[in-house]
Protein backbone atom coordinates (compact mmCIF):
# COMPACT_ATOMS: atom_id res chain seq x y z
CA UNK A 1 -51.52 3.77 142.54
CA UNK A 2 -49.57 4.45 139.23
CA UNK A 3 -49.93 1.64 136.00
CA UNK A 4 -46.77 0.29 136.75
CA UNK A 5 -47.12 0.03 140.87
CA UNK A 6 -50.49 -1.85 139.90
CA UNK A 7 -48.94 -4.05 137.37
CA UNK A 8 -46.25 -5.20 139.95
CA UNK A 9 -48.48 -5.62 142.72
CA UNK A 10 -50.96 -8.08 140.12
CA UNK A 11 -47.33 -9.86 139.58
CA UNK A 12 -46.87 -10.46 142.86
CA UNK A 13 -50.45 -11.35 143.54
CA UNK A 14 -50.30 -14.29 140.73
CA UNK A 15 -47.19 -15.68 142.44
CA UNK A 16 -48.78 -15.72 145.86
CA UNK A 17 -51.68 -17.24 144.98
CA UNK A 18 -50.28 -20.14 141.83
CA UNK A 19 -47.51 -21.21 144.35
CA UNK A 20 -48.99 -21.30 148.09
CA UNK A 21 -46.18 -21.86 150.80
CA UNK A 22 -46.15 -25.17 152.51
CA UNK A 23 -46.76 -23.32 155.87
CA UNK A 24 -50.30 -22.27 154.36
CA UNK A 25 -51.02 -26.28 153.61
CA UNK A 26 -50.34 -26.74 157.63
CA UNK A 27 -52.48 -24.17 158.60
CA UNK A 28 -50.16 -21.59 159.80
CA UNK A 29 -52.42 -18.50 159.21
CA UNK A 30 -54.88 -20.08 161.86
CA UNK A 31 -54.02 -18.52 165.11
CA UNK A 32 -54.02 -14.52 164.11
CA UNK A 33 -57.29 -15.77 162.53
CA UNK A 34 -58.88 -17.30 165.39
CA UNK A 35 -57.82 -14.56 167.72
CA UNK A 36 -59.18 -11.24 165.62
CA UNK A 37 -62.11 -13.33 165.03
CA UNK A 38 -62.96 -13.99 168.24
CA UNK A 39 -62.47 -9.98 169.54
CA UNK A 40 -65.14 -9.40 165.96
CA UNK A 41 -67.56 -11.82 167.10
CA UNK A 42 -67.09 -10.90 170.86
CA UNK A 43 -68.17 -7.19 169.27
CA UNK A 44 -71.06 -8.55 167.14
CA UNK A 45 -72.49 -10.13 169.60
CA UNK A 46 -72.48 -7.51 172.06
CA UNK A 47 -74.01 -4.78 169.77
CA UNK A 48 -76.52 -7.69 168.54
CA UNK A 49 -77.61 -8.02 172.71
CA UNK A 50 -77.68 -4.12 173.03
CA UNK A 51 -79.69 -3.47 169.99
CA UNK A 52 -80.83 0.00 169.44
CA UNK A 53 -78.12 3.00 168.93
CA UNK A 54 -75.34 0.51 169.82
CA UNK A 55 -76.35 -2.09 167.00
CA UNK A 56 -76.72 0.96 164.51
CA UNK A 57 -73.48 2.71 165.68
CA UNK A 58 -71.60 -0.91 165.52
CA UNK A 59 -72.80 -1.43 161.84
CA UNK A 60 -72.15 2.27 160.98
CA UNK A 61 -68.29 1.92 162.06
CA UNK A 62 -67.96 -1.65 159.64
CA UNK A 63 -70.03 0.64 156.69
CA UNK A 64 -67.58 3.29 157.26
CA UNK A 65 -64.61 0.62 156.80
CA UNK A 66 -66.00 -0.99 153.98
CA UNK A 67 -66.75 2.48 152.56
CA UNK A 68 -62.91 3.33 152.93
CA UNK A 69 -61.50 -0.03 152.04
CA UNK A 70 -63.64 -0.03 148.67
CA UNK A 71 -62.72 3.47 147.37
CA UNK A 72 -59.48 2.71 148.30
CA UNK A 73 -58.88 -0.15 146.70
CA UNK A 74 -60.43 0.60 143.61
CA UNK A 75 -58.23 3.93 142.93
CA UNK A 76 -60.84 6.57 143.54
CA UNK A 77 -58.61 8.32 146.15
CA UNK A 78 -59.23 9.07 149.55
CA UNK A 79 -60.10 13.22 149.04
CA UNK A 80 -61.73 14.99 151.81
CA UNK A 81 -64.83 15.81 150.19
CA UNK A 82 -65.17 11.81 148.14
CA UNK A 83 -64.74 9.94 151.68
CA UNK A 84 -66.92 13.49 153.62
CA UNK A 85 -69.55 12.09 151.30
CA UNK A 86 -69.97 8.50 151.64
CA UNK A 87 -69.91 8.87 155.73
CA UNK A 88 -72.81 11.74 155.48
CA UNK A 89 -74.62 9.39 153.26
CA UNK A 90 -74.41 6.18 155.51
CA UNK A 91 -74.70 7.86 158.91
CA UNK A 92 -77.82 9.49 157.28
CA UNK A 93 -78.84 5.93 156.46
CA UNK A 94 -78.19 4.58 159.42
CA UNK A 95 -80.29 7.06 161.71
CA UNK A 96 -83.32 6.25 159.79
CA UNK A 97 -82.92 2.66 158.86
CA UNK A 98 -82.49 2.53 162.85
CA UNK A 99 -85.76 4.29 163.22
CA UNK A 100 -87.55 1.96 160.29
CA UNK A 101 -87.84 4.93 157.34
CA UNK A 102 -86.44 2.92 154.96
CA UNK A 103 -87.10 5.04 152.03
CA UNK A 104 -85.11 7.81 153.54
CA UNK A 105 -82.08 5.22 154.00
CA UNK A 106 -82.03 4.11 150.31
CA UNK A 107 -82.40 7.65 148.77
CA UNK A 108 -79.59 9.23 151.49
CA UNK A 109 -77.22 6.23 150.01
CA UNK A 110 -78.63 6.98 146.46
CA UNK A 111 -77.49 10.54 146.66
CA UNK A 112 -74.65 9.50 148.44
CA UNK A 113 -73.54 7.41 145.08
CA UNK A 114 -74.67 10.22 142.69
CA UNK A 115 -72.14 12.37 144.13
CA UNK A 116 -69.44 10.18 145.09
CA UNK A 117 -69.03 8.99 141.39
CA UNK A 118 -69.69 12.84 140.35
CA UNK A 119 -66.25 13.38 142.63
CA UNK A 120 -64.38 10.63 140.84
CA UNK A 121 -62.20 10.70 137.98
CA UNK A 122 -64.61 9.91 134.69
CA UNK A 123 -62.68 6.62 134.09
CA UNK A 124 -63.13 5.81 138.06
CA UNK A 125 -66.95 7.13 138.18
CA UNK A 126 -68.99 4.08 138.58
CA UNK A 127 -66.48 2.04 140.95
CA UNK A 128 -66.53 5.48 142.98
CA UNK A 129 -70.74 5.62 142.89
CA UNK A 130 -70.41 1.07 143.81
CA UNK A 131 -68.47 2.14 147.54
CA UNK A 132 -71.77 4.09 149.09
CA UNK A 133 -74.23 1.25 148.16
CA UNK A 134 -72.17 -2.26 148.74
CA UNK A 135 -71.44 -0.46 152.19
CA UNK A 136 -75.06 1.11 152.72
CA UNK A 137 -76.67 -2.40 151.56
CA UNK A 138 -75.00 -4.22 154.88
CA UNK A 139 -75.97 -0.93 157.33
CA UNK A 140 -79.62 -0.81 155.91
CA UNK A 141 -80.26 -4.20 156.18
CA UNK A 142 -78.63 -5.09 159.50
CA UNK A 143 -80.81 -2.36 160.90
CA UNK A 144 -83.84 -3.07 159.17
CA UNK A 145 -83.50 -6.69 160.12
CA UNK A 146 -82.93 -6.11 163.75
CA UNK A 147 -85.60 -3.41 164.27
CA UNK A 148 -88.34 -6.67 165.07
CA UNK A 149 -89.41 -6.54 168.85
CA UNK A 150 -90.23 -10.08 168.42
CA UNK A 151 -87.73 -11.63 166.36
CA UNK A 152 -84.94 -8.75 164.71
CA UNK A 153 -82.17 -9.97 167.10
CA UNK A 154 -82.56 -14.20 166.02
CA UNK A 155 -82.76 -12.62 162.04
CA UNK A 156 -79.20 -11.39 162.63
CA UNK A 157 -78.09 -14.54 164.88
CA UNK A 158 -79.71 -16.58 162.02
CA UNK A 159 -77.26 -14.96 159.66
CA UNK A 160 -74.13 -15.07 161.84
CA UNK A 161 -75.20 -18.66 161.91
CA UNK A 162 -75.50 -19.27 158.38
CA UNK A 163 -72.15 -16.94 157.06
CA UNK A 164 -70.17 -17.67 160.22
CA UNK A 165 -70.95 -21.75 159.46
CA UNK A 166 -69.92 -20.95 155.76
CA UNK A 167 -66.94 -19.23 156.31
CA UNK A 168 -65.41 -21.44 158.91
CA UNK A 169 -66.57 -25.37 157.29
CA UNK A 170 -65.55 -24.06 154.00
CA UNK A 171 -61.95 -23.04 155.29
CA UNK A 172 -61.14 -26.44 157.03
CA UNK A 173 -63.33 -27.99 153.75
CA UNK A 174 -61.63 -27.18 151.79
CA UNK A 175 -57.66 -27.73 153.08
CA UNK A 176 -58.42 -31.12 154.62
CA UNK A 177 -60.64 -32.38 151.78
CA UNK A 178 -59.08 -30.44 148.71
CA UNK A 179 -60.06 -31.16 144.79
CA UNK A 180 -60.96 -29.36 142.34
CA UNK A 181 -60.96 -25.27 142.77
CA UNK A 182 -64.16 -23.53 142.16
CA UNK A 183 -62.90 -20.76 140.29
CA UNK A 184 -59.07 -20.47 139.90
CA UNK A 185 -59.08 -17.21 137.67
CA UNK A 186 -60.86 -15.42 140.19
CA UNK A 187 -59.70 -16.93 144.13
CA UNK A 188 -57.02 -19.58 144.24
CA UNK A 189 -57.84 -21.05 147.29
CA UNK A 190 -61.43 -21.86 147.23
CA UNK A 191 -62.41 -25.41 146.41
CA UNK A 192 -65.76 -27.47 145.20
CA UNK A 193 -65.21 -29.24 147.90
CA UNK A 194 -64.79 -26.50 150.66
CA UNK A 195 -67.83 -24.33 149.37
CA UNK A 196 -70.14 -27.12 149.67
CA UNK A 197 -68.69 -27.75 152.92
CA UNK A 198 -69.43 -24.39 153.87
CA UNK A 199 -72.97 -23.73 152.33
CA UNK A 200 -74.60 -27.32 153.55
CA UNK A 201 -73.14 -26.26 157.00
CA UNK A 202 -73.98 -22.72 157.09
CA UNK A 203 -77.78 -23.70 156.42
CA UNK A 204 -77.70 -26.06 158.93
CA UNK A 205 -76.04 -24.03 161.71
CA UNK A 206 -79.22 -21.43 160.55
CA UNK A 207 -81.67 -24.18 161.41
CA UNK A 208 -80.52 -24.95 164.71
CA UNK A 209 -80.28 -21.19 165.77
CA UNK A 210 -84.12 -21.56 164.77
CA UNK A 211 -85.07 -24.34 166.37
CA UNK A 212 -82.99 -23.54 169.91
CA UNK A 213 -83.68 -19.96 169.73
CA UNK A 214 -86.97 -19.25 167.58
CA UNK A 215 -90.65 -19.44 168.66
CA UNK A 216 -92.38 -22.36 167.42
CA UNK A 217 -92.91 -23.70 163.92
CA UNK A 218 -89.55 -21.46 163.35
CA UNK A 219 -87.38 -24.23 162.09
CA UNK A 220 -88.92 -25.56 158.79
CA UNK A 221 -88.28 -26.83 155.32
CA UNK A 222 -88.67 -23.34 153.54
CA UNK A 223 -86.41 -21.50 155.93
CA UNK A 224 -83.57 -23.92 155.55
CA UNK A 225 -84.17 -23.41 151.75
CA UNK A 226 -83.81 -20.17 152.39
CA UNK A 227 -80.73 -20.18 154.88
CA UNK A 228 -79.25 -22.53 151.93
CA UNK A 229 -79.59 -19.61 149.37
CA UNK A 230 -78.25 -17.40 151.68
CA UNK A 231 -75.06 -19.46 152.53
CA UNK A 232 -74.64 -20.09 148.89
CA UNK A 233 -74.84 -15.64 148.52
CA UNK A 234 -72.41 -15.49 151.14
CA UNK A 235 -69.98 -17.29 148.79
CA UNK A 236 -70.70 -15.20 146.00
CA UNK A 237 -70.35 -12.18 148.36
CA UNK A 238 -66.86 -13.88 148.99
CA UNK A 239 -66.21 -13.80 144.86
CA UNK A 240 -67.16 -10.96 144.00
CA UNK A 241 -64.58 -9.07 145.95
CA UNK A 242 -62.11 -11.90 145.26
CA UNK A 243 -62.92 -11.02 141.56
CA UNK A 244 -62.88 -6.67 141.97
CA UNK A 245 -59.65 -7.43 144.46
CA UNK A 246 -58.27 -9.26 141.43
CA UNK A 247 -58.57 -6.25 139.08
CA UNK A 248 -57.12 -4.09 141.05
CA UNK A 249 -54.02 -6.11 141.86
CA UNK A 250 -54.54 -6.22 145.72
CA UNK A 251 -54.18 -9.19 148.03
CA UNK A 252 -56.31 -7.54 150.90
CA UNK A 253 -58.85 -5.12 151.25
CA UNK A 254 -56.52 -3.24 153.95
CA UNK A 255 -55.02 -4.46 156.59
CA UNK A 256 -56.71 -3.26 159.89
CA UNK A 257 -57.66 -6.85 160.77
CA UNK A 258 -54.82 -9.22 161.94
CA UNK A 259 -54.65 -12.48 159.67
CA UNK A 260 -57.93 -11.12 157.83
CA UNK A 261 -56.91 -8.28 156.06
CA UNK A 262 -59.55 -6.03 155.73
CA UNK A 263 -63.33 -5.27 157.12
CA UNK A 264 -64.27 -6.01 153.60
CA UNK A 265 -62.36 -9.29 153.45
CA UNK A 266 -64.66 -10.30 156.19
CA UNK A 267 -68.22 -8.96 155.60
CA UNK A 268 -67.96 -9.90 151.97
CA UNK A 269 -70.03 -12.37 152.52
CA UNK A 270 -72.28 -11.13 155.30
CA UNK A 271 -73.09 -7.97 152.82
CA UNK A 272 -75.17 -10.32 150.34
CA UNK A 273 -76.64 -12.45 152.78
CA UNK A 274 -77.76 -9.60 154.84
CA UNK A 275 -79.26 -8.14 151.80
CA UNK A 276 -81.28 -11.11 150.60
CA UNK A 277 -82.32 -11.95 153.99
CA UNK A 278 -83.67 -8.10 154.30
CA UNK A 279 -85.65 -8.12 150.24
CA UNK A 280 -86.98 -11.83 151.43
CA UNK A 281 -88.52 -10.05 154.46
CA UNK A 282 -89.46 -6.89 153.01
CA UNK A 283 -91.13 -8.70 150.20
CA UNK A 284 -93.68 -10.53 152.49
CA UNK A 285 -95.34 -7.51 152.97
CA UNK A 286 -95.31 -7.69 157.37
CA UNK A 287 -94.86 -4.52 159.37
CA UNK A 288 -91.17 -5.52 160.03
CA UNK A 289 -88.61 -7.08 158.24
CA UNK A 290 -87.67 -9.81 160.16
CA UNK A 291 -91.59 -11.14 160.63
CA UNK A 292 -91.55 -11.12 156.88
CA UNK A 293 -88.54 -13.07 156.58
CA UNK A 294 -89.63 -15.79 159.33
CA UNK A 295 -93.61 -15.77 158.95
């Protein structure tokens, strides 16, 4: 995208977002959003119930879009051997975070960004070197999370529960209580109001998946604490591409999701929980992540 392409498409950006339409008050971007959310979850939820290959493969696929969408977006071009690259590194990634070697997984997307930003333009190096590990964080810690016999596939329900809840009770938060926005310069939309919404709910939502779904003693204090900080990462998650989406002059990540725009646009926030919830477990020193993260 040329200087002056990307200083018309921030112009039209700053319109959109300073003077919303009075269709957006009434909620008329709610139905292409409800339906492409439903076929996602319908998807998540089946890889999450088929576990193995299928989970990896599933989380490969949204690392390869995310990939895409981010080197995209931030200018690096889309040449063969740039985008040949970042897939080698993450489906190198994924076979072993799949199989538990996490040290292989990190160094295959470590390499991966060494050479992607060696690709890049020097002026584009280090957004080029970001794409392989903001999409290898979500694929290694989805898989490392879900490889627990006992408890991998409730770690992963847990976090639909907690970024799902956030997403959703922040959206109608925020539009049917309004106030204050959190951070204007960076996303327009989002309000004090519908973030706390969102983060008190997403915890919650987290709880109950623990208490209906978990072995005993599952549900406590310290894991809602914990669900809490996790919401509240999913709505940095949610910022932080708001903010690199914002200096780049670009509404959307893509648009291969109806009334969503891009993958990225919707894992945003799933990519920094995810990772959290994966240190927090791998930190506790058990055999597999998940254990850590819940005893």
């Amino acid at each position: 995208m040329s200087e002056p392409q990307r200083a018309e498409a921030k112009d039209r950006l700053a319109k959109t977002q300073s003077a919303p339409s009075k269709s957006s008050s009434n909620f008329s971007d709610l139905l292409p959003r409800v339906v492409s959310a439903l076929v996602l979850i319908a998807a998540a939820l089946g890889s999450l119930y088929a576990g193995g290959r299928v989970f990896a493969l599933f989380w490969l696929l949204a690392s390869y879009a995310i990939f895409w969408e981010w080197e995209n977006l931030t200018g690096c071009g889309r040449r063969l051997s740039l985008v040949a690259t970042g897939a080698a590194g993450l489906a190198t990634a994924a076979a072993f975070a799949e199989a538990g070697t996490a040290w292989i997984s990190i160094s295959a997307i470590a390499v991966s960004a060494t050479v992607c930003a060696a690709l890049a333009p020097p002026e584009k190096r280090i957004w080029a070197g970001v794409g392989p590990i903001y999409a290898g964080a979500l694929l290694i810690s989805v898989c490392l999370l879900r490889e627990s016999p006992r408890v991998g596939a409730l770690s992963i329900a847990w976090l639909f529960a907690i970024v799902w809840g956030t997403d959703i009770f922040a959206y109608f938060g925020g539009r049917l209580i309004g106030g204050p926005k959190l951070w204007p310069r960076v996303s327009a939309g989002k309000t004090w109001s519908g973030t706390l919404v969102g983060v008190l709910s997403g915890a919650v939502l987290g709880l109950a998946v623990l208490h209906w779904g978990g072995p005993a003693g599952a549900a406590s204090l310290t894991l809602f604490l914990v669900g809490l900080t996790g919401a509240g990462l999913a709505q940095v998650g949610d910022l932080f591409e708001s903010a690199v989406k914002r200096r780049f002059g670009v509404k959307d990540s893509s648009r291969l999701i109806p009334g969503h725009g891009g993958v990225m646009d919707r894992l945003d926030g799933f990519i920094f929980a995810s990772a959290f919830a994966a240190l927090i477990g791998a930190l506790r020193g058990q055999f597999f992540v998940a254990d850590g993260l819940f005893f």
